[in-house]
PDB file of N, CA and C in Angstrom:
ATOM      1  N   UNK A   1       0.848  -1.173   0.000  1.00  0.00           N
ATOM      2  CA  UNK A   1       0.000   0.000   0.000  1.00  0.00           C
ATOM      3  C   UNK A   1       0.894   1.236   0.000  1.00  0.00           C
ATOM      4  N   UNK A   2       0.506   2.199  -0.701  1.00  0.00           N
ATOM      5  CA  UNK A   2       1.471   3.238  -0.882  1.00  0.00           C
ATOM      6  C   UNK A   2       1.121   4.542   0.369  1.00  0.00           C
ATOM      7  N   UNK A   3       2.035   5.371   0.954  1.00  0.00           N
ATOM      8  CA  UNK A   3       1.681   5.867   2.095  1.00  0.00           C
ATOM      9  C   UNK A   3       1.001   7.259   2.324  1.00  0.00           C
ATOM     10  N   UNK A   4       0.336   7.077   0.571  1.00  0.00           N
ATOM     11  CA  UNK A   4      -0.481   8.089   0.939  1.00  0.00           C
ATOM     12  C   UNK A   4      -2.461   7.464   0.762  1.00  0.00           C
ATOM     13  N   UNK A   5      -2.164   6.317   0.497  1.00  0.00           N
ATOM     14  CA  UNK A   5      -3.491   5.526   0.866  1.00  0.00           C
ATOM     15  C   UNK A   5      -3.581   5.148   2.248  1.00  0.00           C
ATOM     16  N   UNK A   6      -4.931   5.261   1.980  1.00  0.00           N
ATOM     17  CA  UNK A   6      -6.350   5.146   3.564  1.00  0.00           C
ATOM     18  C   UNK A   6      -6.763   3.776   3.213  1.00  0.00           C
ATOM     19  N   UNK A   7      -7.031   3.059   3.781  1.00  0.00           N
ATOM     20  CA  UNK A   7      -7.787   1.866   3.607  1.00  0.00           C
ATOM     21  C   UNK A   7      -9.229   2.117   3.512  1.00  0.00           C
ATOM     22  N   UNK A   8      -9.480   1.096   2.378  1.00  0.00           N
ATOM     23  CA  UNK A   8     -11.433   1.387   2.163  1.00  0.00           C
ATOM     24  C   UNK A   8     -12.026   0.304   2.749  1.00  0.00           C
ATOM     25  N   UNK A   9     -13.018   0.155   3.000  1.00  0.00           N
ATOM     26  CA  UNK A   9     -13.885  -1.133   3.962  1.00  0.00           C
ATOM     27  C   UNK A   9     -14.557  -0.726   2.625  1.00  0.00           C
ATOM     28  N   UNK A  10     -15.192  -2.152   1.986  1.00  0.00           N
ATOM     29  CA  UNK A  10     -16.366  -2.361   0.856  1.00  0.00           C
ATOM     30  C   UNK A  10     -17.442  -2.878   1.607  1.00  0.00           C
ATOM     31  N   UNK A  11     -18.484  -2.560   2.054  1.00  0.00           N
ATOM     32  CA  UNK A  11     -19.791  -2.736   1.930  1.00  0.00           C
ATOM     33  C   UNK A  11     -20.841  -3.577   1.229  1.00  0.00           C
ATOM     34  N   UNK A  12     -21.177  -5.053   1.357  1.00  0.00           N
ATOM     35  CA  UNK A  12     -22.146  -5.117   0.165  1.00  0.00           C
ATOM     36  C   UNK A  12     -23.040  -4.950   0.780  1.00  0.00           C
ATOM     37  N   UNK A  13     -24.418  -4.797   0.284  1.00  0.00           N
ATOM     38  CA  UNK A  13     -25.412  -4.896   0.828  1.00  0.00           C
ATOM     39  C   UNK A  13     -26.120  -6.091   0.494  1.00  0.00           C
ATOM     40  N   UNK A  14     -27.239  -6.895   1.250  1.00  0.00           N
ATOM     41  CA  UNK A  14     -27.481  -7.797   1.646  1.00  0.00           C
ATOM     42  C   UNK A  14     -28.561  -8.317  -0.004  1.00  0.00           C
ATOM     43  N   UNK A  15     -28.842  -7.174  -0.300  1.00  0.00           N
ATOM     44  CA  UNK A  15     -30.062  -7.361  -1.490  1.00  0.00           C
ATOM     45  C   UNK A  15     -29.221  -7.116  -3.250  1.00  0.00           C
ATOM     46  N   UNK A  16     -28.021  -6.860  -2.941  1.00  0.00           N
ATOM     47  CA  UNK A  16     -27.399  -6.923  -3.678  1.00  0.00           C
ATOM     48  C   UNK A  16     -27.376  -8.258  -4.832  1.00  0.00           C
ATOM     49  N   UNK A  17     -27.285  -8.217  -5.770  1.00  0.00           N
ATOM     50  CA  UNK A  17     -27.461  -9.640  -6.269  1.00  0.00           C
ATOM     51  C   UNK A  17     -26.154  -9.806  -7.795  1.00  0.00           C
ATOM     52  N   UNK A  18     -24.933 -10.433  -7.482  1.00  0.00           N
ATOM     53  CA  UNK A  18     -24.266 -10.741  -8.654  1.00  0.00           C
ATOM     54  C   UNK A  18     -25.023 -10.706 -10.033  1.00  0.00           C
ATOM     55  N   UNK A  19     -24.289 -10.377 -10.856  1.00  0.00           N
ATOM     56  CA  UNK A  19     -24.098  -9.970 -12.475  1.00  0.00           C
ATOM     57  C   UNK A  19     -23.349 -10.670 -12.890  1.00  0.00           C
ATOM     58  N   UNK A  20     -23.796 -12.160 -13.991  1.00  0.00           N
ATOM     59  CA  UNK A  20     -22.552 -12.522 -14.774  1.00  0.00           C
ATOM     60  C   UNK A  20     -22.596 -11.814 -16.357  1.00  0.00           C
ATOM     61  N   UNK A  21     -21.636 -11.098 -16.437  1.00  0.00           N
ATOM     62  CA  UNK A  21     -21.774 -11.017 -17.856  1.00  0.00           C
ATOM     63  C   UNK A  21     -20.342 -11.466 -18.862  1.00  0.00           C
ATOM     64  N   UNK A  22     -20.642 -11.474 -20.484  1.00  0.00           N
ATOM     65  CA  UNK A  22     -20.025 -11.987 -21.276  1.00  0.00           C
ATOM     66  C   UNK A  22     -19.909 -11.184 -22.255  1.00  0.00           C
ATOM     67  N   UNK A  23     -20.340  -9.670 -21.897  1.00  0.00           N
ATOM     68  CA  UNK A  23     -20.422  -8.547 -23.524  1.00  0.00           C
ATOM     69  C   UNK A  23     -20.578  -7.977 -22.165  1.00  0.00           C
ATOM     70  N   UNK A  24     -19.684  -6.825 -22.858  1.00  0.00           N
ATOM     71  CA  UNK A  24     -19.589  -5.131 -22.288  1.00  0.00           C
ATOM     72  C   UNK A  24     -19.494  -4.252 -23.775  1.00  0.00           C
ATOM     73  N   UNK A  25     -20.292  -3.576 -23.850  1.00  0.00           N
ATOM     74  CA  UNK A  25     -20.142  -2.460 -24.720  1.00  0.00           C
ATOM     75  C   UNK A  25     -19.987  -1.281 -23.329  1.00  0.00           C
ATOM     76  N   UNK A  26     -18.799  -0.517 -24.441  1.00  0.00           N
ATOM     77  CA  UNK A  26     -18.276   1.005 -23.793  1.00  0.00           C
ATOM     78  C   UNK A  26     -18.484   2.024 -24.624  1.00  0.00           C
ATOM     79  N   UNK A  27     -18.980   2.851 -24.022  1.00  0.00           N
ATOM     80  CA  UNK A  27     -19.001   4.331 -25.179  1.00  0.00           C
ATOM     81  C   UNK A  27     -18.621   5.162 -23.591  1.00  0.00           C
ATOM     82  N   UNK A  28     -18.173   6.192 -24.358  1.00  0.00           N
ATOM     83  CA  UNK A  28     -17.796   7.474 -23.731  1.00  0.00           C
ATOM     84  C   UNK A  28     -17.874   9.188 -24.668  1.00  0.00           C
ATOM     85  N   UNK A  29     -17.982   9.760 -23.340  1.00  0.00           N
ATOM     86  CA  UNK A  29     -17.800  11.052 -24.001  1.00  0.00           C
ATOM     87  C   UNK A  29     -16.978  11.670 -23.187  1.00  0.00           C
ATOM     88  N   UNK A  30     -16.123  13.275 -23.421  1.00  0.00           N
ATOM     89  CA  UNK A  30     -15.375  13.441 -23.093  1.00  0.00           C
ATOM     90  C   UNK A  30     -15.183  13.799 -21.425  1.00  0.00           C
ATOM     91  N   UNK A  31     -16.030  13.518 -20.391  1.00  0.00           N
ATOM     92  CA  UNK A  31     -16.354  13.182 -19.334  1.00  0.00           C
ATOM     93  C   UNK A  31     -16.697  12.241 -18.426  1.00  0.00           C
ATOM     94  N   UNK A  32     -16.741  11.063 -18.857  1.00  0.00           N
ATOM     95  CA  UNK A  32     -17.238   9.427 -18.601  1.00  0.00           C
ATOM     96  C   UNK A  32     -17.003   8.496 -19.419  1.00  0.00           C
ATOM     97  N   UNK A  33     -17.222   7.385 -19.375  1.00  0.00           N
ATOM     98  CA  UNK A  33     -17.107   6.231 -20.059  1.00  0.00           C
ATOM     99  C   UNK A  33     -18.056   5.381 -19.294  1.00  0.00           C
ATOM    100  N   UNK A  34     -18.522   4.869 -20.515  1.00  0.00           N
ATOM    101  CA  UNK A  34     -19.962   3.988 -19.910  1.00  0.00           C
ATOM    102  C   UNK A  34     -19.695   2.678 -19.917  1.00  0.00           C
ATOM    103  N   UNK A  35     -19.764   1.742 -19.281  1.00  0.00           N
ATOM    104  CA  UNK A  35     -19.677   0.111 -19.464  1.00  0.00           C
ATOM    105  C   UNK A  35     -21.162  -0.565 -19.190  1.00  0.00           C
ATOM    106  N   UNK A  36     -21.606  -0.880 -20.315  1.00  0.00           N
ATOM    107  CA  UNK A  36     -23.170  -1.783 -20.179  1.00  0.00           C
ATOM    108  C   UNK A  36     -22.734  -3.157 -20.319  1.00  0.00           C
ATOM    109  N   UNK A  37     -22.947  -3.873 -19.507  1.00  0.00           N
ATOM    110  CA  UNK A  37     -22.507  -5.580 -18.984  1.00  0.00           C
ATOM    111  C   UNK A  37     -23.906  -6.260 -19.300  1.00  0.00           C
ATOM    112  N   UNK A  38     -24.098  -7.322 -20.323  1.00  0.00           N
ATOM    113  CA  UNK A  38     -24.502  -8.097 -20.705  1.00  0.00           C
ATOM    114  C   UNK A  38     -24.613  -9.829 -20.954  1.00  0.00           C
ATOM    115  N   UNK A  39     -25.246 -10.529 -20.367  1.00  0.00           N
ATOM    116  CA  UNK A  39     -24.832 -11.849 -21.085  1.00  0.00           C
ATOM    117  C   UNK A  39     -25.777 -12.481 -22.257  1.00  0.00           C
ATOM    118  N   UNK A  40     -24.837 -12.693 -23.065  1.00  0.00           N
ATOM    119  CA  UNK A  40     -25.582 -13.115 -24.550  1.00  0.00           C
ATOM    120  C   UNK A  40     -25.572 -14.397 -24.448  1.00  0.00           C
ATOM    121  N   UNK A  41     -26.844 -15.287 -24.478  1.00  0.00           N
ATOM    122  CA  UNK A  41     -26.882 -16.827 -24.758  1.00  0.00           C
ATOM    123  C   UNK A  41     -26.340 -16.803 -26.462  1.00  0.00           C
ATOM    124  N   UNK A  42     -25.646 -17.887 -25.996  1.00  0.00           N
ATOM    125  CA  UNK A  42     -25.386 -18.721 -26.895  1.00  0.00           C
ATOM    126  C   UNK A  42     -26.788 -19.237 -28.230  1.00  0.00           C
ATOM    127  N   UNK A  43     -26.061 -18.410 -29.795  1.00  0.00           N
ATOM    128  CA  UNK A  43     -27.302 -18.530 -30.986  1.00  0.00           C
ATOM    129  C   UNK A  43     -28.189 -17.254 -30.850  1.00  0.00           C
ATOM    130  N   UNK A  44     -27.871 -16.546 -29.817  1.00  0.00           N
ATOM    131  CA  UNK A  44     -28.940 -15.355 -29.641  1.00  0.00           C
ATOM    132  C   UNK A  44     -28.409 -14.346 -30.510  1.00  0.00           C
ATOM    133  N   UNK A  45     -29.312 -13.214 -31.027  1.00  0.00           N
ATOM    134  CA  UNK A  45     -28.656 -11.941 -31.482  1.00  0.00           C
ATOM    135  C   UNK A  45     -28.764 -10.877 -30.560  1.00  0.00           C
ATOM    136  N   UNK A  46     -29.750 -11.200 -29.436  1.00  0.00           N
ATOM    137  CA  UNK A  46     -30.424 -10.099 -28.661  1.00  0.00           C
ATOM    138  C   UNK A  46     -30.145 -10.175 -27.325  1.00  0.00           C
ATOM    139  N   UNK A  47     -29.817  -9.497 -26.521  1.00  0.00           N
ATOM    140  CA  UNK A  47     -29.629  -9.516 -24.872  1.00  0.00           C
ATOM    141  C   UNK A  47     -30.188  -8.160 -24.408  1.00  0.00           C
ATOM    142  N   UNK A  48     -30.174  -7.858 -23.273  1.00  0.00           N
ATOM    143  CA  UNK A  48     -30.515  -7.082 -22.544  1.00  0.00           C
ATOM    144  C   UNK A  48     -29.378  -6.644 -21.250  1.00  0.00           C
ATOM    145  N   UNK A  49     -28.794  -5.338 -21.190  1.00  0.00           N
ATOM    146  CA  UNK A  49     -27.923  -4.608 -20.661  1.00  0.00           C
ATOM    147  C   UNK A  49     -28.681  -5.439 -18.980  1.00  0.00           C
ATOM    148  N   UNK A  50     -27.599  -5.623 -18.675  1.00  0.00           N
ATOM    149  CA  UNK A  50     -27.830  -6.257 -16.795  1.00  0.00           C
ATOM    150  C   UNK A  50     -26.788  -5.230 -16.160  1.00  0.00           C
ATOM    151  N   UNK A  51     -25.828  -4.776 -15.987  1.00  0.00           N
ATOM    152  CA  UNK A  51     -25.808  -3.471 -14.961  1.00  0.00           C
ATOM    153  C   UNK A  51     -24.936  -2.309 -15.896  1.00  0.00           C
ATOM    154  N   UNK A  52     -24.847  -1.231 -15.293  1.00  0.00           N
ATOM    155  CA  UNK A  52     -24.227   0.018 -15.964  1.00  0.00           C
ATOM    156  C   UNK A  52     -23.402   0.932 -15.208  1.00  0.00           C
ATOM    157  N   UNK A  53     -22.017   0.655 -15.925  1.00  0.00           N
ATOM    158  CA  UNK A  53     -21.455   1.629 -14.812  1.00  0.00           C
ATOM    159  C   UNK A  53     -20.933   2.800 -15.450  1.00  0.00           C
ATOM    160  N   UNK A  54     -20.932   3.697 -14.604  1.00  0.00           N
ATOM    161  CA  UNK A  54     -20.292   4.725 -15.451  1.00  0.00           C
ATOM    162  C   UNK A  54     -19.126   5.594 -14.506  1.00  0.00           C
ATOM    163  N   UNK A  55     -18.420   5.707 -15.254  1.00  0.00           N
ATOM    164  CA  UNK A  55     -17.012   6.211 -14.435  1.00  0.00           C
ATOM    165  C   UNK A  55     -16.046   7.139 -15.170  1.00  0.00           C
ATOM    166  N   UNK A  56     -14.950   7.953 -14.394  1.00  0.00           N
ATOM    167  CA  UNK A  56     -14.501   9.170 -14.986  1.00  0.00           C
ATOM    168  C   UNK A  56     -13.307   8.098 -15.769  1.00  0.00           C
ATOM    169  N   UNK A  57     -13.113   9.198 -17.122  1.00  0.00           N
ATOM    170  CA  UNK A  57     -11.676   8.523 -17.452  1.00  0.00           C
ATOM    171  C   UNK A  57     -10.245   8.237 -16.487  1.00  0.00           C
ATOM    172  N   UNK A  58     -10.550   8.798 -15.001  1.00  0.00           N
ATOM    173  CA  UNK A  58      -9.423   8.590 -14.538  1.00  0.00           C
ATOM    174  C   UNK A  58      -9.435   7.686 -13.869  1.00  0.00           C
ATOM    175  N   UNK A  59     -10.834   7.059 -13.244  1.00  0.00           N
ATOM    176  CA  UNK A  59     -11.127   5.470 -12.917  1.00  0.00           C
ATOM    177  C   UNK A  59     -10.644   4.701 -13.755  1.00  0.00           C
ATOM    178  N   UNK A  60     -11.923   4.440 -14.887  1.00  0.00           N
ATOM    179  CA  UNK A  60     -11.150   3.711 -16.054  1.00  0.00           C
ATOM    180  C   UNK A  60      -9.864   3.495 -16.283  1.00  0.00           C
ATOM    181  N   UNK A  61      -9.146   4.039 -16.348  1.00  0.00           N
ATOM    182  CA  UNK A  61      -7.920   3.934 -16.146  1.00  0.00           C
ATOM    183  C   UNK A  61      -6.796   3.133 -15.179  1.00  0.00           C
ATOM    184  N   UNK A  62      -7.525   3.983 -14.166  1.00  0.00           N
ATOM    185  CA  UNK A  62      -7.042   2.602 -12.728  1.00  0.00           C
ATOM    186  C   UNK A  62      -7.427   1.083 -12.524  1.00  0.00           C
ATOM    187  N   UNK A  63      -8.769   1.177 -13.753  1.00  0.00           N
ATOM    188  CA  UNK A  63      -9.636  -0.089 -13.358  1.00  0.00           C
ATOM    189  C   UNK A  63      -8.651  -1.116 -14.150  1.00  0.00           C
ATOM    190  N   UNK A  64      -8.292  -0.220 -15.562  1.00  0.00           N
ATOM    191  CA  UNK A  64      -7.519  -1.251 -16.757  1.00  0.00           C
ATOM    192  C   UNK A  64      -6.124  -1.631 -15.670  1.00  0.00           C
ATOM    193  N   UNK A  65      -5.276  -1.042 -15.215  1.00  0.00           N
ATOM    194  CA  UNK A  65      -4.373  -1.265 -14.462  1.00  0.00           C
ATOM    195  C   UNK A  65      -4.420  -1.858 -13.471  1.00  0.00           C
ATOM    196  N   UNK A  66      -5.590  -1.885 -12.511  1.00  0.00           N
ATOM    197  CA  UNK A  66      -5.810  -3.237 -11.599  1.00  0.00           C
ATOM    198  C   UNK A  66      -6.156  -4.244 -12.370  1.00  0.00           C
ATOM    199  N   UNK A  67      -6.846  -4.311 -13.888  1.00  0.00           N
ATOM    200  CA  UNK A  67      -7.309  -5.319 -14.138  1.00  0.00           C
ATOM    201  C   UNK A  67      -6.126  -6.308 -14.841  1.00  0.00           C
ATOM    202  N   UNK A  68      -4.893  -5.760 -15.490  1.00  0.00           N
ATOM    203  CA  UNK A  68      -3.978  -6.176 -15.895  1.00  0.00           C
ATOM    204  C   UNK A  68      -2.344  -6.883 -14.627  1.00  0.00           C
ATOM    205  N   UNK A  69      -3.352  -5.732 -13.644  1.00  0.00           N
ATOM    206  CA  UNK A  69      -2.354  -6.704 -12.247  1.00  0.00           C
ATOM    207  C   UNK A  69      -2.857  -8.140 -12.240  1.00  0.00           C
ATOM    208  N   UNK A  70      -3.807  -7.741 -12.351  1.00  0.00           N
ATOM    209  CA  UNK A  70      -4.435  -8.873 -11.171  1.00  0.00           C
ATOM    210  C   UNK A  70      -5.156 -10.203 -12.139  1.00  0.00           C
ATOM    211  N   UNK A  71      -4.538  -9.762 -13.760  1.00  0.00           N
ATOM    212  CA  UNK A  71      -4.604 -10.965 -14.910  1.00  0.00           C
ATOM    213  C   UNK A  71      -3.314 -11.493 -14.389  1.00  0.00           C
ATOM    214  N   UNK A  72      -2.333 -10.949 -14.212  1.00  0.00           N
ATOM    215  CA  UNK A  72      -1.054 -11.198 -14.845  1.00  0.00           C
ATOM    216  C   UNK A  72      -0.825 -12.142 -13.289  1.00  0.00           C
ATOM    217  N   UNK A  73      -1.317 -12.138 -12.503  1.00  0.00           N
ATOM    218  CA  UNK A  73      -1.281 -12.566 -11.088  1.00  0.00           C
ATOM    219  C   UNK A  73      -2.127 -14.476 -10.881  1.00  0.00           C
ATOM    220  N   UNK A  74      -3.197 -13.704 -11.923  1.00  0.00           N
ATOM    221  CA  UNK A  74      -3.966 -15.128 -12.031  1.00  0.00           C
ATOM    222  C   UNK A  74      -3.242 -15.984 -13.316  1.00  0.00           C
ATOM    223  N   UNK A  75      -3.208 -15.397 -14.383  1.00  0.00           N
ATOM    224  CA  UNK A  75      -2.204 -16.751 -15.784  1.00  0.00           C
ATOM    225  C   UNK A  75      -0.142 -17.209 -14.401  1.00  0.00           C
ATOM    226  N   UNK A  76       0.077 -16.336 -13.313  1.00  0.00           N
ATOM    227  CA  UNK A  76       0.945 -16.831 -12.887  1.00  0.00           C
ATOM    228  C   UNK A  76       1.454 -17.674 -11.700  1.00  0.00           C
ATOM    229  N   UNK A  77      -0.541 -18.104 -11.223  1.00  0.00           N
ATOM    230  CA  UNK A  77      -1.086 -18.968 -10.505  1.00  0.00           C
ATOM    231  C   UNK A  77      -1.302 -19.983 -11.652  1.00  0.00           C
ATOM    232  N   UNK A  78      -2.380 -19.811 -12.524  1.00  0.00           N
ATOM    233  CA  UNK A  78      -3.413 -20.917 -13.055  1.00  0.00           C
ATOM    234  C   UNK A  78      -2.662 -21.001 -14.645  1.00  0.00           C
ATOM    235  N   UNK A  79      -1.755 -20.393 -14.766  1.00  0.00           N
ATOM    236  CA  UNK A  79      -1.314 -20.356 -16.411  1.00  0.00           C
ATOM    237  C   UNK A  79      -2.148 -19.275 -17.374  1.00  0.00           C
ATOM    238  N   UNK A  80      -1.106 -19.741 -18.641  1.00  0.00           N
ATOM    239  CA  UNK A  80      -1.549 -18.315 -19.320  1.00  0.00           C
ATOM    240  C   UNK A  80      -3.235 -18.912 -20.091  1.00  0.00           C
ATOM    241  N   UNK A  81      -4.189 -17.432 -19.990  1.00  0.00           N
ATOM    242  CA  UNK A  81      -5.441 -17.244 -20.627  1.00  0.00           C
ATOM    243  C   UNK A  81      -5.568 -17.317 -22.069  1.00  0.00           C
ATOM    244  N   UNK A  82      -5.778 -18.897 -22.793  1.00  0.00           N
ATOM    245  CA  UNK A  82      -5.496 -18.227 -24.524  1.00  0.00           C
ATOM    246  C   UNK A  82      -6.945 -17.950 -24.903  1.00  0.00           C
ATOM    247  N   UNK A  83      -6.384 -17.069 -25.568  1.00  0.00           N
ATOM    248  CA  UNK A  83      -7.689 -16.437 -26.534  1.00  0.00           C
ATOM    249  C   UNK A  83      -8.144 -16.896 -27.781  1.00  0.00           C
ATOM    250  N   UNK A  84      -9.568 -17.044 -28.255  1.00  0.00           N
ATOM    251  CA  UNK A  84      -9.901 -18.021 -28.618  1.00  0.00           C
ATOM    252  C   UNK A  84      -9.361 -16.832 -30.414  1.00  0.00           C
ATOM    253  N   UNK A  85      -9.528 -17.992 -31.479  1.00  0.00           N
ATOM    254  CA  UNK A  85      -8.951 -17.528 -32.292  1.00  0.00           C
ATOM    255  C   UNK A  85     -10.194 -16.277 -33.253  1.00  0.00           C
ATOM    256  N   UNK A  86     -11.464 -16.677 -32.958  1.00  0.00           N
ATOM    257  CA  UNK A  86     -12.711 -15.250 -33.461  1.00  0.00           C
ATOM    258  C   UNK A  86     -13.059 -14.875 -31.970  1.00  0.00           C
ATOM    259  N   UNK A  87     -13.071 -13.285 -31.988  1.00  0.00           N
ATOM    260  CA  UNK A  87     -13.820 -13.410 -30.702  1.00  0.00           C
ATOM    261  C   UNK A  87     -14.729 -13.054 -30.955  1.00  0.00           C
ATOM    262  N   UNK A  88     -15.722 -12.821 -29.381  1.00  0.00           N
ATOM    263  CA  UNK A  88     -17.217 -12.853 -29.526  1.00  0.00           C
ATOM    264  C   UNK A  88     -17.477 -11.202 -30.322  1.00  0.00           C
ATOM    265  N   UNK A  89     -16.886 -10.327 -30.095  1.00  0.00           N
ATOM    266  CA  UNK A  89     -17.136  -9.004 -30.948  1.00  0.00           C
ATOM    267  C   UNK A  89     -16.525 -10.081 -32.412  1.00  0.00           C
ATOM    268  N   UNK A  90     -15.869 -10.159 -33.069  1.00  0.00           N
ATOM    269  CA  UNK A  90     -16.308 -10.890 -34.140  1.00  0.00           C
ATOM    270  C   UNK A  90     -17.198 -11.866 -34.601  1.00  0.00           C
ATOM    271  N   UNK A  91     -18.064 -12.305 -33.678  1.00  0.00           N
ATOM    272  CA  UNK A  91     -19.095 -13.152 -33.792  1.00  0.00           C
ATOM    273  C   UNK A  91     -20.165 -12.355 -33.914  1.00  0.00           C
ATOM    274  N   UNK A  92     -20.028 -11.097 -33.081  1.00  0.00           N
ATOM    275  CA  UNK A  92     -21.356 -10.350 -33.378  1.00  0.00           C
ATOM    276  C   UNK A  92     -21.413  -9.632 -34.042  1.00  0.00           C
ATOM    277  N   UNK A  93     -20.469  -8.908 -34.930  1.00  0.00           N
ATOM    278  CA  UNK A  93     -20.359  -8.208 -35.485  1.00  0.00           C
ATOM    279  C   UNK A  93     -20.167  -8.169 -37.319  1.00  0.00           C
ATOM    280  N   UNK A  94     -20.371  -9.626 -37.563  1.00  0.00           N
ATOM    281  CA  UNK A  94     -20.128 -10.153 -38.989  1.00  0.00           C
ATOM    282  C   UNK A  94     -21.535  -9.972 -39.908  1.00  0.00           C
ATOM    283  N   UNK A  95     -21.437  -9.890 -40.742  1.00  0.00           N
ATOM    284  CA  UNK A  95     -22.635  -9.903 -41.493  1.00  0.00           C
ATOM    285  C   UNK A  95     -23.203 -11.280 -41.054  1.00  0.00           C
ATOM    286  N   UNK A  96     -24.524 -11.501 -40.786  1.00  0.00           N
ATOM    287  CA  UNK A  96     -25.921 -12.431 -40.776  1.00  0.00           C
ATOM    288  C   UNK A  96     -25.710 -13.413 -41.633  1.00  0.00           C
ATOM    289  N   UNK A  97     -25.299 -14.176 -41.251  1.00  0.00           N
ATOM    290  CA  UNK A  97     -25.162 -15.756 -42.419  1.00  0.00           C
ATOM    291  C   UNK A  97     -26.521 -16.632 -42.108  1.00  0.00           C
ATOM    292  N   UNK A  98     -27.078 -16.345 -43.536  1.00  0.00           N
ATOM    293  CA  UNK A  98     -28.478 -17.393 -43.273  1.00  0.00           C
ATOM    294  C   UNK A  98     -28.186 -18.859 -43.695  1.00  0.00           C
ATOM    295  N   UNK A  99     -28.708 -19.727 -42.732  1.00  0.00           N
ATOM    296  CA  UNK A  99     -28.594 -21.260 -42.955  1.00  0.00           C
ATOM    297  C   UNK A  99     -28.746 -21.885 -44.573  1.00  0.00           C
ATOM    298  N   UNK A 100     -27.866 -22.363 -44.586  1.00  0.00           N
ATOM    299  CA  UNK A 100     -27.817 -22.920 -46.013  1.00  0.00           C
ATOM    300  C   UNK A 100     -28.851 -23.626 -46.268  1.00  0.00           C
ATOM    301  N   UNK A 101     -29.530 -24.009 -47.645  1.00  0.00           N
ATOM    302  CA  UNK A 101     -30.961 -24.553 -47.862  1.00  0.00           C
ATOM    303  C   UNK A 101     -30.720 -26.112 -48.328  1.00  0.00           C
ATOM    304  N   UNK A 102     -31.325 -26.969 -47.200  1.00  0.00           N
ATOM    305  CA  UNK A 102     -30.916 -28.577 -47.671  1.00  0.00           C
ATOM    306  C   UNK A 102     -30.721 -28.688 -48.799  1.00  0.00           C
ATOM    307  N   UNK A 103     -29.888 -29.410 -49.482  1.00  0.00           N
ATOM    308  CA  UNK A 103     -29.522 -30.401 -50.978  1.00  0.00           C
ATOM    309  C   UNK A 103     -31.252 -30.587 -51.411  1.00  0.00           C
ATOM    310  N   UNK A 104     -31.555 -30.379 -52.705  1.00  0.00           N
ATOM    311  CA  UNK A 104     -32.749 -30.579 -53.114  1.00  0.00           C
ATOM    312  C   UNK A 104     -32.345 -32.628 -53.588  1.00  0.00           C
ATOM    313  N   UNK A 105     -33.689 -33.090 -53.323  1.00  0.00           N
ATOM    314  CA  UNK A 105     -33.770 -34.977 -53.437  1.00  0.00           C
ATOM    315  C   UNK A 105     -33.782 -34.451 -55.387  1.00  0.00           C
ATOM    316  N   UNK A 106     -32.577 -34.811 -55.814  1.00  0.00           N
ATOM    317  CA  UNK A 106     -32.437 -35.334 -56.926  1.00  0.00           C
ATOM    318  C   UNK A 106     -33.617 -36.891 -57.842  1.00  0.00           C
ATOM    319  N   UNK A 107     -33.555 -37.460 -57.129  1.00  0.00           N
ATOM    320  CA  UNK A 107     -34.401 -38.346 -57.025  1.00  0.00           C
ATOM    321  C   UNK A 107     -36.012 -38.343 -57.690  1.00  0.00           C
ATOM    322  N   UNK A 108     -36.426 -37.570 -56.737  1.00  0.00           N
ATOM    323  CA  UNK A 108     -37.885 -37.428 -56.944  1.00  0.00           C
ATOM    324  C   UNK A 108     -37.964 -36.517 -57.879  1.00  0.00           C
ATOM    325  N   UNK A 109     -39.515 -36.671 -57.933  1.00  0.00           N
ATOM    326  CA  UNK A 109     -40.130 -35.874 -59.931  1.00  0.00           C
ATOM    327  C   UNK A 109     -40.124 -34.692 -59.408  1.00  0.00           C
TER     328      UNK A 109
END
């Protein structure tokens, strides 16, 4: 801890209820940055935003830097995280491929 930090006590509250999500879209403007946390089933095109945070660019910032501690902490416990070779923003983001139309029965009249 560096010696000009205070220690924080976190609080949850009791009605509080976990968020898993698997999609974050971020937008910002030149005062905030928004993170909408989502989980997309699997085959879906559609989800619905499950929490929203919004924070100054100078959070954000701290958040990417705790979040890169504290990767680099877990791949040097559990090994390294590989990434899959499309990701899910390339999954969602491709043009609409409609299902190919069965082989017509040659066969019949």
């Amino acid at each position: 801890m560096t010696p000009n930090r205070v220690p924080t006590s976190l609080e949850i509250p009791a009605e509080l209820r976990p968020v898993y999500a698997n999609l974050v879209r971020i937008a910002h403007s030149p005062a905030d940055l928004v993170l909408d946390f989502a989980h997309l089933l699997p085959g879906e095109t559609r989800t619905q935003v499950n929490a929203r945070v919004i924070m100054s660019p100078l959070s954000a910032k701290l958040l990417l830097r705790a979040l890169t501690e504290n990767l680099a902490r877990y791949e040097a416990a559990f090994g390294e995280i590989h990434m899959p070779a499309s990701t899910l923003a390339d999954q969602l983001f491709r043009p609409f491929q409609p299902p190919e139309a069965p082989p017509a029965d040659e066969g019949k009249p």
